[in-house]
C-alpha atoms as a PDB file:
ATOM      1  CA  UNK A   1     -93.868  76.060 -88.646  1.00  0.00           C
ATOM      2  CA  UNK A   2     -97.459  74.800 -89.292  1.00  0.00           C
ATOM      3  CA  UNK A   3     -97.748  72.643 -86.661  1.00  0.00           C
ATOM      4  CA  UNK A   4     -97.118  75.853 -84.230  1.00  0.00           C
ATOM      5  CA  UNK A   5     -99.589  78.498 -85.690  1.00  0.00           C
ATOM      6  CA  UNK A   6    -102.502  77.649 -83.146  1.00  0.00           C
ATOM      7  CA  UNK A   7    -100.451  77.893 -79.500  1.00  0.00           C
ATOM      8  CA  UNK A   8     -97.464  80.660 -80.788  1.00  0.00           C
ATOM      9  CA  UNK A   9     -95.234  78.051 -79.534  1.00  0.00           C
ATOM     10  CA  UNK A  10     -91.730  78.527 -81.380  1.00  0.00           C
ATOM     11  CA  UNK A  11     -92.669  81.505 -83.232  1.00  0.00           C
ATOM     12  CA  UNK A  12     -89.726  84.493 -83.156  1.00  0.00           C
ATOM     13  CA  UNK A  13     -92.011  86.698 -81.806  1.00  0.00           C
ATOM     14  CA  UNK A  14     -93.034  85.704 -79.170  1.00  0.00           C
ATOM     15  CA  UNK A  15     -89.588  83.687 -77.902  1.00  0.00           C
ATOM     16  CA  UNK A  16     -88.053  86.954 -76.614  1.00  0.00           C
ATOM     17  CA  UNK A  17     -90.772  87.127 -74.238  1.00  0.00           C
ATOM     18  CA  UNK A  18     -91.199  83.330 -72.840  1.00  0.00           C
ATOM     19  CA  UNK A  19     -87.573  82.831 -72.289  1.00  0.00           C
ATOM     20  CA  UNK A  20     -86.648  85.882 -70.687  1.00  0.00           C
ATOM     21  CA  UNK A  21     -88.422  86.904 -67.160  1.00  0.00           C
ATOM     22  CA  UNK A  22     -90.252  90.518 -67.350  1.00  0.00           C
ATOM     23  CA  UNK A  23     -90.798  92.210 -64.450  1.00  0.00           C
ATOM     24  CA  UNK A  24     -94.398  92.420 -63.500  1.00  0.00           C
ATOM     25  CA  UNK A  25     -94.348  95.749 -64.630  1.00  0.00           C
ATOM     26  CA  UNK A  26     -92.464  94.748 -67.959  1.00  0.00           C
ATOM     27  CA  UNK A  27     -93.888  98.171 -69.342  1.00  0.00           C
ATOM     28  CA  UNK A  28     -92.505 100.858 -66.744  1.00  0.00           C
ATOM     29  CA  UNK A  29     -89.295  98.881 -66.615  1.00  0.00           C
ATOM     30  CA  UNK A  30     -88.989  98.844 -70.146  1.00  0.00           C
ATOM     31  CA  UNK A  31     -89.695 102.457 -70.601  1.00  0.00           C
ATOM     32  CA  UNK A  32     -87.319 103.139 -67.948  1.00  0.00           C
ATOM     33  CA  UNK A  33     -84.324 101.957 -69.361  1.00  0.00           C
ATOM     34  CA  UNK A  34     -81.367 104.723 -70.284  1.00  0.00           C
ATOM     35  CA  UNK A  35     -81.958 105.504 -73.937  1.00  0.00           C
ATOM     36  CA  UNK A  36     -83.913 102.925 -74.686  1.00  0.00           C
ATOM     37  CA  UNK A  37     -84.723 102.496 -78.400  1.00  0.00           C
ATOM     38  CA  UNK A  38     -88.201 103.341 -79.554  1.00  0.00           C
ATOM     39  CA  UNK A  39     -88.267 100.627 -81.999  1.00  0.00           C
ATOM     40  CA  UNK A  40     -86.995  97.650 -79.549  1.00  0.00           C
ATOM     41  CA  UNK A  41     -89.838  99.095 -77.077  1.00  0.00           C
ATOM     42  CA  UNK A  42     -92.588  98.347 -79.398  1.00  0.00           C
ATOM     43  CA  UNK A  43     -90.481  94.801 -80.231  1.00  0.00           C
ATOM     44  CA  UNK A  44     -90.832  94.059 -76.634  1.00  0.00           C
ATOM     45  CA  UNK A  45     -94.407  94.968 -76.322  1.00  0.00           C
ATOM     46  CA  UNK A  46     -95.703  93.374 -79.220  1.00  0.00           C
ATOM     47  CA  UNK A  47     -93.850  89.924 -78.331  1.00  0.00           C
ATOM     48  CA  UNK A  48     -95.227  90.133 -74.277  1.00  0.00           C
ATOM     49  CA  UNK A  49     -98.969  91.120 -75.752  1.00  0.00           C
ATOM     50  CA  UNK A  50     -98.939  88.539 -78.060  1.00  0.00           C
ATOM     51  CA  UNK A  51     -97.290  85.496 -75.539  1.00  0.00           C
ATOM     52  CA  UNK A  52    -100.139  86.601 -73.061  1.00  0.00           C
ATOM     53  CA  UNK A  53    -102.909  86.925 -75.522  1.00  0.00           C
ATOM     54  CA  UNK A  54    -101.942  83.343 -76.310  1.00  0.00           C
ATOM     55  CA  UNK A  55    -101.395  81.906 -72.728  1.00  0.00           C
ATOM     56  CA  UNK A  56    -103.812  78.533 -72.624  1.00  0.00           C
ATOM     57  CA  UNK A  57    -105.829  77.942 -69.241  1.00  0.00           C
ATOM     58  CA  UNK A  58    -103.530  75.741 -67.087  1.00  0.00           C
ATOM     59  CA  UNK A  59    -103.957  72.483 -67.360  1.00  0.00           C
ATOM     60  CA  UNK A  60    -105.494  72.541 -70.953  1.00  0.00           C
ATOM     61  CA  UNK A  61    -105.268  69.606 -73.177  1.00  0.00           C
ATOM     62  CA  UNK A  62    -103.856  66.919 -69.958  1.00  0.00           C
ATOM     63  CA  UNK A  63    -106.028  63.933 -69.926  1.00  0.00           C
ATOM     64  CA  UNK A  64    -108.389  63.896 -67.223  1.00  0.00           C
END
């Protein structure tokens, strides 16, 4: 897992949240939900925070 630590890339927590498509408004839809659980809300928000905290600038690293 080393080799991962600096982009988040192929970490479980923040999988969830790269391979499935949030709405915009993950937050509101999330809370929204019919009995959703308090635990799998804060889950879901941790993962989405922490996949856009770590989003790189587009086009970062690609040889000019």
């Amino acid at each position: 897992m080393a080799k991962y630590k600096d982009t988040g890339i192929g970490t479980r927590s923040n999988t969830l949240a790269c391979s499935v498509k949030l709405p915009q408004d993950y937050r509101d839809w999330i809370y929204a939900q019919p009995n959703p659980s308090q635990w799998m809300r804060d889950v879901l928000m941790a993962a989405v925070d922490k996949a856009r905290d770590q989003r790189k600038p587009k086009g970062f690293g690609k040889p000019r």
